[in-house]
Protein backbone atom coordinates (compact mmCIF):
# COMPACT_ATOMS: atom_id res chain seq x y z
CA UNK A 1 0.00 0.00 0.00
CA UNK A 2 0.74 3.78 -0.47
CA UNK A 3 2.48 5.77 2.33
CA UNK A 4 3.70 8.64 3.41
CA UNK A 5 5.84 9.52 6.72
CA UNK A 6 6.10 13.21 6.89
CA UNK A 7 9.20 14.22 10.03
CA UNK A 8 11.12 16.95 10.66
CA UNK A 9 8.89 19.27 12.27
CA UNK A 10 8.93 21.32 15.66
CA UNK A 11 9.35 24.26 17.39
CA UNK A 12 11.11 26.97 15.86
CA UNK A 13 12.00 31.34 16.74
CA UNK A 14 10.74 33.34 13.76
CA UNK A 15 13.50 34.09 11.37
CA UNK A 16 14.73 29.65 12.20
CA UNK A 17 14.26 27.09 9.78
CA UNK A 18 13.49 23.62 9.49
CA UNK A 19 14.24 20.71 7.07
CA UNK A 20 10.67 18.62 6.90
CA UNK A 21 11.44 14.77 5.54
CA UNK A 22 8.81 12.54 3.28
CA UNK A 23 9.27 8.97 2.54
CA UNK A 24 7.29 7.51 0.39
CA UNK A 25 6.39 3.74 0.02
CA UNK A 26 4.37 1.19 -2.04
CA UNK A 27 4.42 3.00 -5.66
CA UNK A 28 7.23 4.11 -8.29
CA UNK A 29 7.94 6.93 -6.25
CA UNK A 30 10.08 8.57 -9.83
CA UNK A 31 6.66 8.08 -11.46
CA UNK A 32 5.35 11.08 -9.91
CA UNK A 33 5.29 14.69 -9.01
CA UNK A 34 5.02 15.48 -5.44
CA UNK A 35 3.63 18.33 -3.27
CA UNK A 36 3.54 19.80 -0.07
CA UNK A 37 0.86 21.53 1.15
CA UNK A 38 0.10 22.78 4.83
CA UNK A 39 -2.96 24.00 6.68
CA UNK A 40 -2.73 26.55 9.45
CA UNK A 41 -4.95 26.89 12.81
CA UNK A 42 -8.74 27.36 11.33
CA UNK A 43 -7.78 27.63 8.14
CA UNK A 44 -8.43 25.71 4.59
CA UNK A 45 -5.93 23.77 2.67
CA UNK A 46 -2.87 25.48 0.91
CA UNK A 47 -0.71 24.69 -1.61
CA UNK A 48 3.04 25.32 -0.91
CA UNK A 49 4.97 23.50 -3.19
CA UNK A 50 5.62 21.22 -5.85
CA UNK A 51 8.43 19.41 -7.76
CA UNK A 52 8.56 16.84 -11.12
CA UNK A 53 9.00 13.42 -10.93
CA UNK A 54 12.88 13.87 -11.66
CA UNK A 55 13.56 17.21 -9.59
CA UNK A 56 14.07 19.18 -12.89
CA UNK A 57 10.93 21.58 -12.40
CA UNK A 58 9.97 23.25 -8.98
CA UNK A 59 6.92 25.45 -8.43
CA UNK A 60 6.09 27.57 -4.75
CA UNK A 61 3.24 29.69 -3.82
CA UNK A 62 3.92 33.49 -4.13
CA UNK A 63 4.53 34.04 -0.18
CA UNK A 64 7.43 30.83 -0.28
CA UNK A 65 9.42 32.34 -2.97
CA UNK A 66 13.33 32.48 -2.20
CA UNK A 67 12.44 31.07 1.50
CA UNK A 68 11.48 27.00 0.90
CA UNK A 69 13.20 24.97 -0.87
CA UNK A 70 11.93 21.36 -2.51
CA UNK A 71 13.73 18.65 -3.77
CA UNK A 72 13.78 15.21 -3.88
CA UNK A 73 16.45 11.95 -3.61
CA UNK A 74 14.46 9.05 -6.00
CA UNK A 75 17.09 6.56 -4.93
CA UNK A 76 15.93 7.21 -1.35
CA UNK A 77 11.97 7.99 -2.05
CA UNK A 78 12.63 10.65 0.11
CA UNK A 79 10.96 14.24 -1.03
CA UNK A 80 12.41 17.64 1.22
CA UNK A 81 10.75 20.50 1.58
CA UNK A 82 13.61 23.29 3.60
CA UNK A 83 12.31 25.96 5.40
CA UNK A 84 14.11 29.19 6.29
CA UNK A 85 13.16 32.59 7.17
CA UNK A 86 10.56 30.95 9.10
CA UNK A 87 7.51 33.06 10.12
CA UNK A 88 4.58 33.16 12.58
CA UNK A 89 2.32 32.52 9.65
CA UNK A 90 4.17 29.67 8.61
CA UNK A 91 2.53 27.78 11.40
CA UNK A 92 0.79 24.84 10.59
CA UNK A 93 0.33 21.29 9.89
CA UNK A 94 2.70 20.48 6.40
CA UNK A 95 1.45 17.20 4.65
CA UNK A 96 3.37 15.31 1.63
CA UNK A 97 1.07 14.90 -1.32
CA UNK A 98 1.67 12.33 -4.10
CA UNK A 99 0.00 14.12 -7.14
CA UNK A 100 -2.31 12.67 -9.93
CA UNK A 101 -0.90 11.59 -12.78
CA UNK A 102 -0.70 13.51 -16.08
CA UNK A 103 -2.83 16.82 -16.39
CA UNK A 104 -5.35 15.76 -13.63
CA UNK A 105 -5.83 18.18 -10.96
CA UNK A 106 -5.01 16.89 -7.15
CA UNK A 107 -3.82 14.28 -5.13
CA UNK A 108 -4.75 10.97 -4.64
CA UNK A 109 -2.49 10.18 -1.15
CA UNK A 110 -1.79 12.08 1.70
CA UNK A 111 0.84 11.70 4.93
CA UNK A 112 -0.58 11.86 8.27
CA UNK A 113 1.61 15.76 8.14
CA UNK A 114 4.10 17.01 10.75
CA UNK A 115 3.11 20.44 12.99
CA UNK A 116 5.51 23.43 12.71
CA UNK A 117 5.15 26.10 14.94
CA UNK A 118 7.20 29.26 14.68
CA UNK A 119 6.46 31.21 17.82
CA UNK A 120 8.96 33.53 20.08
């Protein structure tokens, strides 16, 4: 079966960062793109990130530009998401997506997500 292990969150000052972890089992994880997308206290889903099955293509929402950094290791079925220049807003629950294949809009697995909190 399909999984995903999200790790690497935590506490963290504003302005800290954080390296979040996402193994992936039970498919051809260089088949498919990935995500990450978070969800903060009372608040809907939101994308943050995503990346091609082979790392050559990256995409981030507007507000993660030049902070987060995706990538992936294939030989490790590992997908990354770092995190610097943390912020209060950045708070939230961060789930690893494994996205639909070709031009199909979604996901169709989930991790159970790790909680960041940035807080002084």
């Amino acid at each position: 079966e399909v999984q995903l292990v999200e790790s690497g969150g935590g506490l963290v000052q504003p302005g800290g960062s954080l390296r979040l972890s996402c193994a992936a089992s039970g498919f051809t994880f260089d088949d498919y793109a990935m995500s990450w997308v978070r969800q903060a206290p009372g608040k809907g889903l939101e994308w943050v990130s995503a990346i091609s099955w082979n790392g050559g293509s990256t995409y981030y929402a507007e507000s993660m530009k030049g902070r987060f950094t995706i990538s992936r290791d294939n030989a490790k079925n590992t997908l990354y998401l770092q995190m610097n220049s943390l912020k209060s807003e950045d708070t939230a629950v961060y789930y690893c997506a494994k996205d639909l294949s070709g031009a199909r809009n979604g996901y169709d697995y989930w991790g159970q997500g790790t909680q960041v909190t940035v807080s002084s």
